[in-house]
N, C-alpha and C. Protein backbone atom coordinates (compact mmCIF):
# COMPACT_ATOMS: atom_id res chain seq x y z
N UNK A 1 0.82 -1.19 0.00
CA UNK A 1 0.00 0.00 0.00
C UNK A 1 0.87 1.26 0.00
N UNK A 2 2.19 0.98 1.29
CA UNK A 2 2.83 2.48 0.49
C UNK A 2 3.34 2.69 -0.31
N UNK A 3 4.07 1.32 -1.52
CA UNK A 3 4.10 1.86 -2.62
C UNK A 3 3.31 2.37 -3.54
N UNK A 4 2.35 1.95 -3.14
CA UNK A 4 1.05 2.45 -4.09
C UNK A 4 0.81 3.90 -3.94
N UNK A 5 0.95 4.47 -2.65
CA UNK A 5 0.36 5.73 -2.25
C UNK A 5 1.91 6.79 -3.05
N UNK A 6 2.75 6.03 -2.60
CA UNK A 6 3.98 6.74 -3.78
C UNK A 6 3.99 7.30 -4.61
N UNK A 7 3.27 6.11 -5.95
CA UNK A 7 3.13 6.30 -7.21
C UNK A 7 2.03 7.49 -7.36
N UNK A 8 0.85 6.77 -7.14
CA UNK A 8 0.23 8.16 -7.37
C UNK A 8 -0.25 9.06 -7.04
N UNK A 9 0.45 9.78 -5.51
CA UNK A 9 1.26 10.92 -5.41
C UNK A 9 1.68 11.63 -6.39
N UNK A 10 2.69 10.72 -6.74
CA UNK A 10 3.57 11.69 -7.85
C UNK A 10 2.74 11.76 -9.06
N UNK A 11 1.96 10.63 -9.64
CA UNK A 11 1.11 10.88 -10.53
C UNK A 11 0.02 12.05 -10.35
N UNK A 12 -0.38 12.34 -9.16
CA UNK A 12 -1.44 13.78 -9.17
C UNK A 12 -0.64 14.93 -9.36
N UNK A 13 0.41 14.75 -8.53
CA UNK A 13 1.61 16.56 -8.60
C UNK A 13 2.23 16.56 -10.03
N UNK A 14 2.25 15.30 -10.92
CA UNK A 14 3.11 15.98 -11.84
C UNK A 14 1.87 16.30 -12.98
N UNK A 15 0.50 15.77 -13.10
CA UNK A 15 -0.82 15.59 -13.65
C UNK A 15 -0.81 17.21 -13.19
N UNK A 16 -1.04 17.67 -12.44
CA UNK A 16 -1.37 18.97 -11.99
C UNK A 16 -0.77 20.10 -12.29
N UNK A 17 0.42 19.74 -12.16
CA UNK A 17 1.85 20.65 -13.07
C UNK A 17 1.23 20.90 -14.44
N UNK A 18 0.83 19.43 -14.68
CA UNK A 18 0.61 19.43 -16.59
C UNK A 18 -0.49 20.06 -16.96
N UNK A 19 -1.49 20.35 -16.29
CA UNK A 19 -3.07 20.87 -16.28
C UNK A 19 -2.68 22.38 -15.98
N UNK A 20 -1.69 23.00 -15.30
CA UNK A 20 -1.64 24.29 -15.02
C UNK A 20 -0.82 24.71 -16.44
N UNK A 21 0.43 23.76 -17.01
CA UNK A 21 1.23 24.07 -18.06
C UNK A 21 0.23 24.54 -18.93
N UNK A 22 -1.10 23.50 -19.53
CA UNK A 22 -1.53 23.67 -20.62
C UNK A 22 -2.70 24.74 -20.52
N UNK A 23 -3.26 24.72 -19.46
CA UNK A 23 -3.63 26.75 -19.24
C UNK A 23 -3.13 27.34 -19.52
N UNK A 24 -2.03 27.16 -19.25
CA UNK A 24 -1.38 28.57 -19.51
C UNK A 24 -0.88 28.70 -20.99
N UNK A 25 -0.51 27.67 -21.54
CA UNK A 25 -0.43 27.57 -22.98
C UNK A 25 -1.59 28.26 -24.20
N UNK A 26 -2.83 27.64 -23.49
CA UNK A 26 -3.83 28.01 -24.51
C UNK A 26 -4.40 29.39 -23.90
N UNK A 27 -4.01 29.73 -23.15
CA UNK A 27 -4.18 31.44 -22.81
C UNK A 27 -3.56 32.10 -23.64
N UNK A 28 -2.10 31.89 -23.64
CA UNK A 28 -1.14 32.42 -24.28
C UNK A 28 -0.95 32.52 -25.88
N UNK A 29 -1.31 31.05 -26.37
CA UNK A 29 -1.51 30.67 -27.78
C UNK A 29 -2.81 31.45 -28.27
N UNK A 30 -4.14 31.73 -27.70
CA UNK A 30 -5.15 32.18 -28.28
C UNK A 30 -5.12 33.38 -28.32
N UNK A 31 -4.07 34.12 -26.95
CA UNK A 31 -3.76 35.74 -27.50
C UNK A 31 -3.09 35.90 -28.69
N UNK A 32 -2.04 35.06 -28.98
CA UNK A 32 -1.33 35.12 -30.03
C UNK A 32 -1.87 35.28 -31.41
N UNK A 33 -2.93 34.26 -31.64
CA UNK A 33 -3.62 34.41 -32.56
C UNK A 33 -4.08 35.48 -32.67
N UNK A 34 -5.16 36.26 -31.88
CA UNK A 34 -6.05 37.39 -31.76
C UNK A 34 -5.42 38.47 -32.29
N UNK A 35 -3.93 38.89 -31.63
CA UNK A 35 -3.17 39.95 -31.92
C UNK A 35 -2.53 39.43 -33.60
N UNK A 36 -2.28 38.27 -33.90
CA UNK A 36 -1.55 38.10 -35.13
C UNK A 36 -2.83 38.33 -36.15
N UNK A 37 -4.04 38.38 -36.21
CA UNK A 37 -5.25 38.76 -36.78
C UNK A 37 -5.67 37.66 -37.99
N UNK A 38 -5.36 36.46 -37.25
CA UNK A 38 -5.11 35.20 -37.79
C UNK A 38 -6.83 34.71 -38.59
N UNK A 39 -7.67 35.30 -38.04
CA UNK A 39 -9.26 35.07 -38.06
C UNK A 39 -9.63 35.90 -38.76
N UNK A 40 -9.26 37.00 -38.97
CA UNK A 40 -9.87 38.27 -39.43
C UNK A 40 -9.56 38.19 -41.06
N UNK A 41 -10.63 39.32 -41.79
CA UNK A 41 -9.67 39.41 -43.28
C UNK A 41 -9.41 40.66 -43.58
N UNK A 42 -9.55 41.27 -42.66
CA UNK A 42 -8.85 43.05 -42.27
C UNK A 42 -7.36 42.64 -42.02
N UNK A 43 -6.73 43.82 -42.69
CA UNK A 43 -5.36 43.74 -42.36
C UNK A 43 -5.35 44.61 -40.80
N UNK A 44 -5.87 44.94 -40.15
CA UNK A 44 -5.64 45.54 -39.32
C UNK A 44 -5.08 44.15 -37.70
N UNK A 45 -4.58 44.59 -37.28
CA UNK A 45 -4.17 44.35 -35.66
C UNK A 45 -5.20 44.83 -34.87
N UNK A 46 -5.41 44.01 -33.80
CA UNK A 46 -6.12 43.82 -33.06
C UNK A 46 -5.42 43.96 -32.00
N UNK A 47 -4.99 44.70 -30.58
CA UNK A 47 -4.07 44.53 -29.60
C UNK A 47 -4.80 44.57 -28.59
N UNK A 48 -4.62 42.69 -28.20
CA UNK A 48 -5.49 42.59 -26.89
C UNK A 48 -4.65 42.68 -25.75
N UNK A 49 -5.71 43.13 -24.47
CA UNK A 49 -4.73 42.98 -23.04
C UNK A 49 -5.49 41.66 -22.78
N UNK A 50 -4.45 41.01 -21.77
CA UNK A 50 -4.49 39.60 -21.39
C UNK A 50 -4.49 39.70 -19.81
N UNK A 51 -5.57 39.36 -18.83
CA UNK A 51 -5.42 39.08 -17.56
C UNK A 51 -4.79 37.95 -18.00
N UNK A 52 -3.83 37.68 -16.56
CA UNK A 52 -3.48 36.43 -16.42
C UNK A 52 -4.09 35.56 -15.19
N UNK A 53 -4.90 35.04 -16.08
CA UNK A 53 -6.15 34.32 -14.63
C UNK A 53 -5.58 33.23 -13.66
N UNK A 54 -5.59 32.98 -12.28
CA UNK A 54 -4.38 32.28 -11.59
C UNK A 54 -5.42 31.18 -11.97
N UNK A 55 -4.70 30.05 -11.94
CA UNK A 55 -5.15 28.70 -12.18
C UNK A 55 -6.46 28.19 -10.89
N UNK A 56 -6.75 27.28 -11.81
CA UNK A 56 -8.32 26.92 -11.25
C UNK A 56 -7.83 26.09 -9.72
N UNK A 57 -8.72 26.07 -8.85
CA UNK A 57 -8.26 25.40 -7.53
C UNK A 57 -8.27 23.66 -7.73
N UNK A 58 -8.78 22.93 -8.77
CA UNK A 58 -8.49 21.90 -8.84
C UNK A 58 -7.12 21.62 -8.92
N UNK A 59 -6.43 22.22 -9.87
CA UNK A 59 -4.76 22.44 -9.88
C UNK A 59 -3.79 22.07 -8.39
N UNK A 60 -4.27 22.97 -7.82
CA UNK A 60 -3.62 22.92 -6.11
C UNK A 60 -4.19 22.16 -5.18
N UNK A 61 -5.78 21.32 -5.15
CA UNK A 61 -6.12 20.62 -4.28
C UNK A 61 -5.18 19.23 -5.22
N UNK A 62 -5.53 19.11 -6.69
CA UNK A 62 -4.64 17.58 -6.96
C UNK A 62 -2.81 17.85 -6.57
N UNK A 63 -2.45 18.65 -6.30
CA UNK A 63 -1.13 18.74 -6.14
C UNK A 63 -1.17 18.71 -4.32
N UNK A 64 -2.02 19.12 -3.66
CA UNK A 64 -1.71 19.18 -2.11
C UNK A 64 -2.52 17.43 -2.12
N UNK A 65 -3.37 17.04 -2.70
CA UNK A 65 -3.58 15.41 -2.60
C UNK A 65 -2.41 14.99 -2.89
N UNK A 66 -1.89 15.06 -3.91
CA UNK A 66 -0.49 14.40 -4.26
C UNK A 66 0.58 14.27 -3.39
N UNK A 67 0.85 15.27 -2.71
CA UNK A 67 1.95 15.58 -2.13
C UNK A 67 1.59 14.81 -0.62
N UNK A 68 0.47 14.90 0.05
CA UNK A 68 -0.47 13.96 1.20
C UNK A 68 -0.15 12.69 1.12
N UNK A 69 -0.27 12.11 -0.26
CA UNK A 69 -0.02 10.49 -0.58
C UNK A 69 1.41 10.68 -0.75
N UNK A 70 2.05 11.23 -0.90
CA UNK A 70 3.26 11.01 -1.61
C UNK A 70 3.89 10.45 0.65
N UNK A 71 3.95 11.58 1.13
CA UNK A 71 4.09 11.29 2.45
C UNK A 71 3.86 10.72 3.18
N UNK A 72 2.50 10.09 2.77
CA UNK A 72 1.81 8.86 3.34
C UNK A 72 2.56 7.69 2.73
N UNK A 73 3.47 7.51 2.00
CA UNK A 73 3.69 6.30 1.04
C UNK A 73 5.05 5.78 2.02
N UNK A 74 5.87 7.26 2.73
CA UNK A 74 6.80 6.55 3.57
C UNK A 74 6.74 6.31 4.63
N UNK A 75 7.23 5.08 5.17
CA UNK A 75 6.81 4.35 6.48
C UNK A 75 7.40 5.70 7.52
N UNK A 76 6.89 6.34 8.53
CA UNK A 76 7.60 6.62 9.54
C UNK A 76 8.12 5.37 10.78
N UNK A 77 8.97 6.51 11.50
CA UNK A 77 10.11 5.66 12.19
C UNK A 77 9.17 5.27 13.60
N UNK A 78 7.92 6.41 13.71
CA UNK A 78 7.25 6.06 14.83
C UNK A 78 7.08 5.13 15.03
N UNK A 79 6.21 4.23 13.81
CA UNK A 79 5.19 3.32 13.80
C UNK A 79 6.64 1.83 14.11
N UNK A 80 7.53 2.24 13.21
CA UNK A 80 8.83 0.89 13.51
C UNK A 80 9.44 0.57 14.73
N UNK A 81 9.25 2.08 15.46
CA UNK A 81 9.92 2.40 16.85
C UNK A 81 8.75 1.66 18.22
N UNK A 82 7.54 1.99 17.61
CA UNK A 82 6.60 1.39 18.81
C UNK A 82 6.54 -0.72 18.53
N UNK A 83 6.81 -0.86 17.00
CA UNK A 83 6.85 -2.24 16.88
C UNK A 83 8.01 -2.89 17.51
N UNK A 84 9.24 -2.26 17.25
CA UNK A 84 10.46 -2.78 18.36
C UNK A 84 10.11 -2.92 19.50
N UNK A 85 9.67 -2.01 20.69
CA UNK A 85 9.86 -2.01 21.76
C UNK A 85 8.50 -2.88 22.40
N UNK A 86 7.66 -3.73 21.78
CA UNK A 86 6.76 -4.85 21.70
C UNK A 86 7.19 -5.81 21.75
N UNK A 87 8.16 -5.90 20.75
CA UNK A 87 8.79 -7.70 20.10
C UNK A 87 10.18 -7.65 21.07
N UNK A 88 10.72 -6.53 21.47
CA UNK A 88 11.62 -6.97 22.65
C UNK A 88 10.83 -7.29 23.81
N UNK A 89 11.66 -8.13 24.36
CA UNK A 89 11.30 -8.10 26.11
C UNK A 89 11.72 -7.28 26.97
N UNK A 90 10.92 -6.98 28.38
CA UNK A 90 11.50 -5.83 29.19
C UNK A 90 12.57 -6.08 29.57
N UNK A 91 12.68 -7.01 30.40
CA UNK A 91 14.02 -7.16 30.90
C UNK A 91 15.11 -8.04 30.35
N UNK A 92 15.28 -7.46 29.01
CA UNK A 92 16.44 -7.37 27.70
C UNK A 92 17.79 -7.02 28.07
N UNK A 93 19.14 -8.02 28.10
CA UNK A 93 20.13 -6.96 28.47
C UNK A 93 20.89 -7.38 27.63
């Protein structure tokens, strides 16, 4: 199971990376067009302003899930530390 929680971990944070990349791509690409007057049959330019809209919150909840599993995937020392001091005996010397 914690390898599992490992994998896709990293599969949501880098999925999420890729979903914010390609926002921002086709923001960028469709201004391009607009201003290059790629649609139009006027020679004229068109000069648009561009908010740059911050990415949608799905983006950052799959990347803070990701990053949750990713941490969950490694064993802590707690859980190894309370199993030792079980399987020894008390009066161990």
């Amino acid at each position: 199971m914690n390898q599992m929680n490992k994998i896709l971990g990293v599969v949501l944070m880098v999925a999420s990376v890729f979903i914010s990349t390609l926002e921002r791509m086709s923001i960028r690409l469709s201004t391009a067009l607009i201003e290059a007057g790629s649609g139009s049959e006027q020679g004229l330019r068109e000069v648009t302003q561009t908010v740059d809209v911050p990415t949608g919150l799905l983006v950052y909840f799959m990347f803070f899930v990701g990053f949750v599993l990713l941490v969950a995937g490694f064993p802590g020392t707690y859980k190894n530390k309370n199993k030792r001091q079980q399987e020894r005996p008390e009066n161990y010397t």
